[in-house]
C-alpha atoms as a PDB file:
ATOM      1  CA  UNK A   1      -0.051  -7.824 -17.161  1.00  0.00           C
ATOM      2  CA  UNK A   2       2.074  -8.261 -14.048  1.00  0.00           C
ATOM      3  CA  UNK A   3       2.268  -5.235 -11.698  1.00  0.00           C
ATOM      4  CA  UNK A   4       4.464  -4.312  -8.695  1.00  0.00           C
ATOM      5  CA  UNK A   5       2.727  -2.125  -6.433  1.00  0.00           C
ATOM      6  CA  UNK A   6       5.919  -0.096  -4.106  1.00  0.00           C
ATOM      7  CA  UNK A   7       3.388   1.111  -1.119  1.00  0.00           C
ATOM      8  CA  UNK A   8       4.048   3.004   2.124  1.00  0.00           C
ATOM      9  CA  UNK A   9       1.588   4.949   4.379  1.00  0.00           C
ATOM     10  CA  UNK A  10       2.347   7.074   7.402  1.00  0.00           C
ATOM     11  CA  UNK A  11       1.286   9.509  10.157  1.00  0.00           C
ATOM     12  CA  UNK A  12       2.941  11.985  11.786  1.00  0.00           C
ATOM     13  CA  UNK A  13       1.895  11.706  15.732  1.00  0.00           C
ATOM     14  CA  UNK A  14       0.062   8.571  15.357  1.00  0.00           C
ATOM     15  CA  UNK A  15      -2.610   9.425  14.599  1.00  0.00           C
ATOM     16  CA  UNK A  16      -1.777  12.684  12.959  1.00  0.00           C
ATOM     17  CA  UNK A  17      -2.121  13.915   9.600  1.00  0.00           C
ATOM     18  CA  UNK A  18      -1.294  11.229   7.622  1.00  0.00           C
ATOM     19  CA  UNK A  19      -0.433  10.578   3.689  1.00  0.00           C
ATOM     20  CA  UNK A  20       0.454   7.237   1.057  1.00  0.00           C
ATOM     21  CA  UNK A  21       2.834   6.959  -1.836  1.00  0.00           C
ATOM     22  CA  UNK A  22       2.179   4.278  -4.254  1.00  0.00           C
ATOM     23  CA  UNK A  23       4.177   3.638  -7.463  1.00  0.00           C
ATOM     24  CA  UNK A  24       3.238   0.919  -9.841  1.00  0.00           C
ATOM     25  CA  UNK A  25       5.493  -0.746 -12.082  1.00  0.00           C
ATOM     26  CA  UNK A  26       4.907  -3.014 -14.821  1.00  0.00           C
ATOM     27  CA  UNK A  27       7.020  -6.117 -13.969  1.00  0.00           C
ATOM     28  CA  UNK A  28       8.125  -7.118 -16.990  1.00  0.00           C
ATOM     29  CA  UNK A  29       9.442  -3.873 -18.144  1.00  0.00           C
ATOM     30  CA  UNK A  30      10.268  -2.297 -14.794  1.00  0.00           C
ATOM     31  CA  UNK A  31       8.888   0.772 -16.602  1.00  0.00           C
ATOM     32  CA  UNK A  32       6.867   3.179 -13.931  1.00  0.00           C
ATOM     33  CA  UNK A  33       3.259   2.967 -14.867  1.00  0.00           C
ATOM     34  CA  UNK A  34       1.589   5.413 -11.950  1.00  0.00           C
ATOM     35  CA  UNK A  35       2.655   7.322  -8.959  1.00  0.00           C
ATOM     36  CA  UNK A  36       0.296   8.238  -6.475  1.00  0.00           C
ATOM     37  CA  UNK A  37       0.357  10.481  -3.461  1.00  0.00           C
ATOM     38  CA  UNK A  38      -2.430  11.338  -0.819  1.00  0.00           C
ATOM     39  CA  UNK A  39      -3.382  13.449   2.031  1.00  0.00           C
ATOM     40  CA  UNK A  40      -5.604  10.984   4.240  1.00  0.00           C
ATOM     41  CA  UNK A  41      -6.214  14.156   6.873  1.00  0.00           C
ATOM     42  CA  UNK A  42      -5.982  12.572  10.438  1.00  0.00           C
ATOM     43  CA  UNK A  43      -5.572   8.659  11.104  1.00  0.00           C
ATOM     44  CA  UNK A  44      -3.196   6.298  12.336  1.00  0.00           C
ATOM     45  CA  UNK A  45       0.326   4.744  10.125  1.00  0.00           C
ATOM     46  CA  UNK A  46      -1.516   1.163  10.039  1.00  0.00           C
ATOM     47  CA  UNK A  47      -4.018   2.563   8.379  1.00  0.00           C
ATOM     48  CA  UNK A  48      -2.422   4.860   6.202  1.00  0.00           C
ATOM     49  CA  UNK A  49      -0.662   1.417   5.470  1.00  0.00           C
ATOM     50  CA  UNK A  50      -3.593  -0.442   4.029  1.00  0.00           C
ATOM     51  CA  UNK A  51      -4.800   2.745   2.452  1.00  0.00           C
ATOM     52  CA  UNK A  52      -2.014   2.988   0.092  1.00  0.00           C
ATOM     53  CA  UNK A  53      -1.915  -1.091  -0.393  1.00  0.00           C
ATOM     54  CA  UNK A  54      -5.813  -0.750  -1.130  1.00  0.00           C
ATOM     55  CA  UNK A  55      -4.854   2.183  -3.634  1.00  0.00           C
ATOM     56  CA  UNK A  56      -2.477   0.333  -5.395  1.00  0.00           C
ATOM     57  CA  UNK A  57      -4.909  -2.805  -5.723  1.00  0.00           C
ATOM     58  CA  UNK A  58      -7.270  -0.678  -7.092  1.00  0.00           C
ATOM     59  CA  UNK A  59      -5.158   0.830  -9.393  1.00  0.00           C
ATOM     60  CA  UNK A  60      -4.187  -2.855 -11.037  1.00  0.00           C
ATOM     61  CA  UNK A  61      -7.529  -3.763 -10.630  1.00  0.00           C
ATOM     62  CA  UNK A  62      -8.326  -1.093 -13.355  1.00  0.00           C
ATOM     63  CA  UNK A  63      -5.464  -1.056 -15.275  1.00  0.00           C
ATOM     64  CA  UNK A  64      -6.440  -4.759 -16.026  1.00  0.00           C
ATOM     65  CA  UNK A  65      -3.426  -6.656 -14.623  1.00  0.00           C
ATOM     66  CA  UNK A  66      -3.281 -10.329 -13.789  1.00  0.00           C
ATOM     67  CA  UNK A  67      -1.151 -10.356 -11.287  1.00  0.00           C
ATOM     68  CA  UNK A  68       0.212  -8.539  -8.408  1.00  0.00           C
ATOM     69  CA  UNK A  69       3.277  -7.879  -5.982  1.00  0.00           C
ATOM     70  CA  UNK A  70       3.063  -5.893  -3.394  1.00  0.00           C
ATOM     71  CA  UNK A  71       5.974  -4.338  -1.895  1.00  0.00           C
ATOM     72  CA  UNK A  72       5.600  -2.591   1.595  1.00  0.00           C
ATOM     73  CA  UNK A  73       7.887  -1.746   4.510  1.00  0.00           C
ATOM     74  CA  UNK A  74       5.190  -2.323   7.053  1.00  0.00           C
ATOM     75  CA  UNK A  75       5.647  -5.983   8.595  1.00  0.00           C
ATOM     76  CA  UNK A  76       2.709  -5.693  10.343  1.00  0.00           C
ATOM     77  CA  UNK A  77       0.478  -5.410   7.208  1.00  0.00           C
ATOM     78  CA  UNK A  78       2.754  -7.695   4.839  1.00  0.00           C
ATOM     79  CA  UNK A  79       2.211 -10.416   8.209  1.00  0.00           C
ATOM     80  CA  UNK A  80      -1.261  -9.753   8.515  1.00  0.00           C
ATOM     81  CA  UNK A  81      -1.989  -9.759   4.650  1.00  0.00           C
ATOM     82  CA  UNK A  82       0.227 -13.001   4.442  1.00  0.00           C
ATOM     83  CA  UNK A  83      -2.401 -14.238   7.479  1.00  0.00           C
ATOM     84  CA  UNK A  84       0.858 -14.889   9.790  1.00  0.00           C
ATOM     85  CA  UNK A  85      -0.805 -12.732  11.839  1.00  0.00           C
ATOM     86  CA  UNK A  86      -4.297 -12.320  13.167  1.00  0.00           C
ATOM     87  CA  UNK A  87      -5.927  -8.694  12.384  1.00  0.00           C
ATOM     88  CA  UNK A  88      -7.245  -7.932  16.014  1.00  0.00           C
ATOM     89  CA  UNK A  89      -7.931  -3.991  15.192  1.00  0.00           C
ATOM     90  CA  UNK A  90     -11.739  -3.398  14.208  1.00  0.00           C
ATOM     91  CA  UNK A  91     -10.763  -0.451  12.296  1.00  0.00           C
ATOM     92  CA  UNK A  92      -7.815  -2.427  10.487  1.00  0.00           C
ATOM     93  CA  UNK A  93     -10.587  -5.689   9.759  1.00  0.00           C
ATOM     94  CA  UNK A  94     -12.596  -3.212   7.681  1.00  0.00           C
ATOM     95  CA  UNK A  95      -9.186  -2.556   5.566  1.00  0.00           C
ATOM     96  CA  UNK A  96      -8.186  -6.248   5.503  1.00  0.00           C
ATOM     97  CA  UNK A  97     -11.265  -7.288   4.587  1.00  0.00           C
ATOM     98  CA  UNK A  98     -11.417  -4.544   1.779  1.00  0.00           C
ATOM     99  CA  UNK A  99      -7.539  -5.638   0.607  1.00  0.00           C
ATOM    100  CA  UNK A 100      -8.875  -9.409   0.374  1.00  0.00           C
ATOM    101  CA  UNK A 101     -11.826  -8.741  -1.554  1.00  0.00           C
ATOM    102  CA  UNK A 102      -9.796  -6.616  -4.144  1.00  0.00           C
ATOM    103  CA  UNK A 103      -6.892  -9.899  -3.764  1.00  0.00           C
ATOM    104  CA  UNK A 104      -9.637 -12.059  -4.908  1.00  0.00           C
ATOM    105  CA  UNK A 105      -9.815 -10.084  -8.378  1.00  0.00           C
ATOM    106  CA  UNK A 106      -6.228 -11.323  -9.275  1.00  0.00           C
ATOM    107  CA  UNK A 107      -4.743 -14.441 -10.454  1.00  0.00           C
ATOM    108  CA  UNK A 108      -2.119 -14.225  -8.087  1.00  0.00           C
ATOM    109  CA  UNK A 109      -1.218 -11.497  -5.584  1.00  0.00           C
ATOM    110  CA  UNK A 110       2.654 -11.731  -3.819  1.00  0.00           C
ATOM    111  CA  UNK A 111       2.856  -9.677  -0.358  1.00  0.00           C
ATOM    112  CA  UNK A 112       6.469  -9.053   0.270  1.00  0.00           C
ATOM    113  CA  UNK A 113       8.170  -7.012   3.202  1.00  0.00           C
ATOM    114  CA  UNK A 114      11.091  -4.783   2.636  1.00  0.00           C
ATOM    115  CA  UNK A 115      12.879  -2.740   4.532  1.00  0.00           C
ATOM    116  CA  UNK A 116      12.682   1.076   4.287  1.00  0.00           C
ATOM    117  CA  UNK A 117      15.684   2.202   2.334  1.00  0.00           C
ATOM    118  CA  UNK A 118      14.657  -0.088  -0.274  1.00  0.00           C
ATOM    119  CA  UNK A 119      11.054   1.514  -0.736  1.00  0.00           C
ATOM    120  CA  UNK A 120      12.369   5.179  -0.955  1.00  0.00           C
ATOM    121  CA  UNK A 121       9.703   6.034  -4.050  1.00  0.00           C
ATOM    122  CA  UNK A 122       6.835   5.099  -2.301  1.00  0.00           C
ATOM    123  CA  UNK A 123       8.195   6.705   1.159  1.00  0.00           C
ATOM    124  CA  UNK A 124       8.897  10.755  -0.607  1.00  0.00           C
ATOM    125  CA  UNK A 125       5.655  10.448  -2.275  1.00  0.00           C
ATOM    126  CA  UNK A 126       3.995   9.676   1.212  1.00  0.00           C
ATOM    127  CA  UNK A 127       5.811  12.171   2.873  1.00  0.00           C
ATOM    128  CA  UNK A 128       5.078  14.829   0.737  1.00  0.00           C
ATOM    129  CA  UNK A 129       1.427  14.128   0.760  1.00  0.00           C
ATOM    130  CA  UNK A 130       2.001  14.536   5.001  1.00  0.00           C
ATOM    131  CA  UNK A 131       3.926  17.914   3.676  1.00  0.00           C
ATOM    132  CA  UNK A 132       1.054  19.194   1.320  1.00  0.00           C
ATOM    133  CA  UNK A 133      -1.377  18.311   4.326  1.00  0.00           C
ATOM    134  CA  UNK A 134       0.755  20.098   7.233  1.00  0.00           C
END
């Protein structure tokens, strides 16, 4: 199976009480296979970020798929995950590390930036997890 995982994490003050939306779609069907939206409590929008990439990795991992896209409005994290840029962070390594070793259980994993208004799933289901939290 070939998944796209729509991600987006955030945090209201930075850090402040933060939540992730994650929808996975099959990708040859483009029919919605999961939603998923958290309350994280209090940490910072990168990591909110990787939480909901990790989430969705997770969720493919165990739904058996092959192969992955990942679709995120966060440059930083597509860059970083890409390896255009270097993860300087020590907080952020432990979540790159942890999104590499779940990569590693996929054929093939695409990390592909978007920009906001075209992730607006994954962005309500993040912000009402930040809502449920307040």
């Amino acid at each position: 199976m070939h998944c796209i995982i729509r991600t987006d994490g955030g945090a209201r003050g930075n850090p402040g009480p933060a939540g992730i939306g994650v929808v996975i779609e099959n990708a040859e069907t483009g029919e919605v296979v999961e939603t998923h939206s958290r309350f994280l409590g209090k940490t910072t929008n990168n990591q909110a970020e990787y939480k909901a990439v990790i989430l969705g990795l997770e969720r493919c991992v165990a739904l058996g798929a092959t192969q992955v896209e990942v679709v995120a409005d966060s440059e930083l994290l597509i860059k970083q995950a890409n390896g255009e840029y270097r993860v300087k962070n020590p907080d952020l390594q432990t979540r790159y590390r942890e999104l590499k070793g779940l990569q590693a259980k996929f054929d093939r994993v695409v990390f592909r930036h978007v920009r906001r208004e075209q992730n607006k799933a994954a962005d309500a289901l993040a912000n009402e997890a930040m809502d449920r939290g307040a």
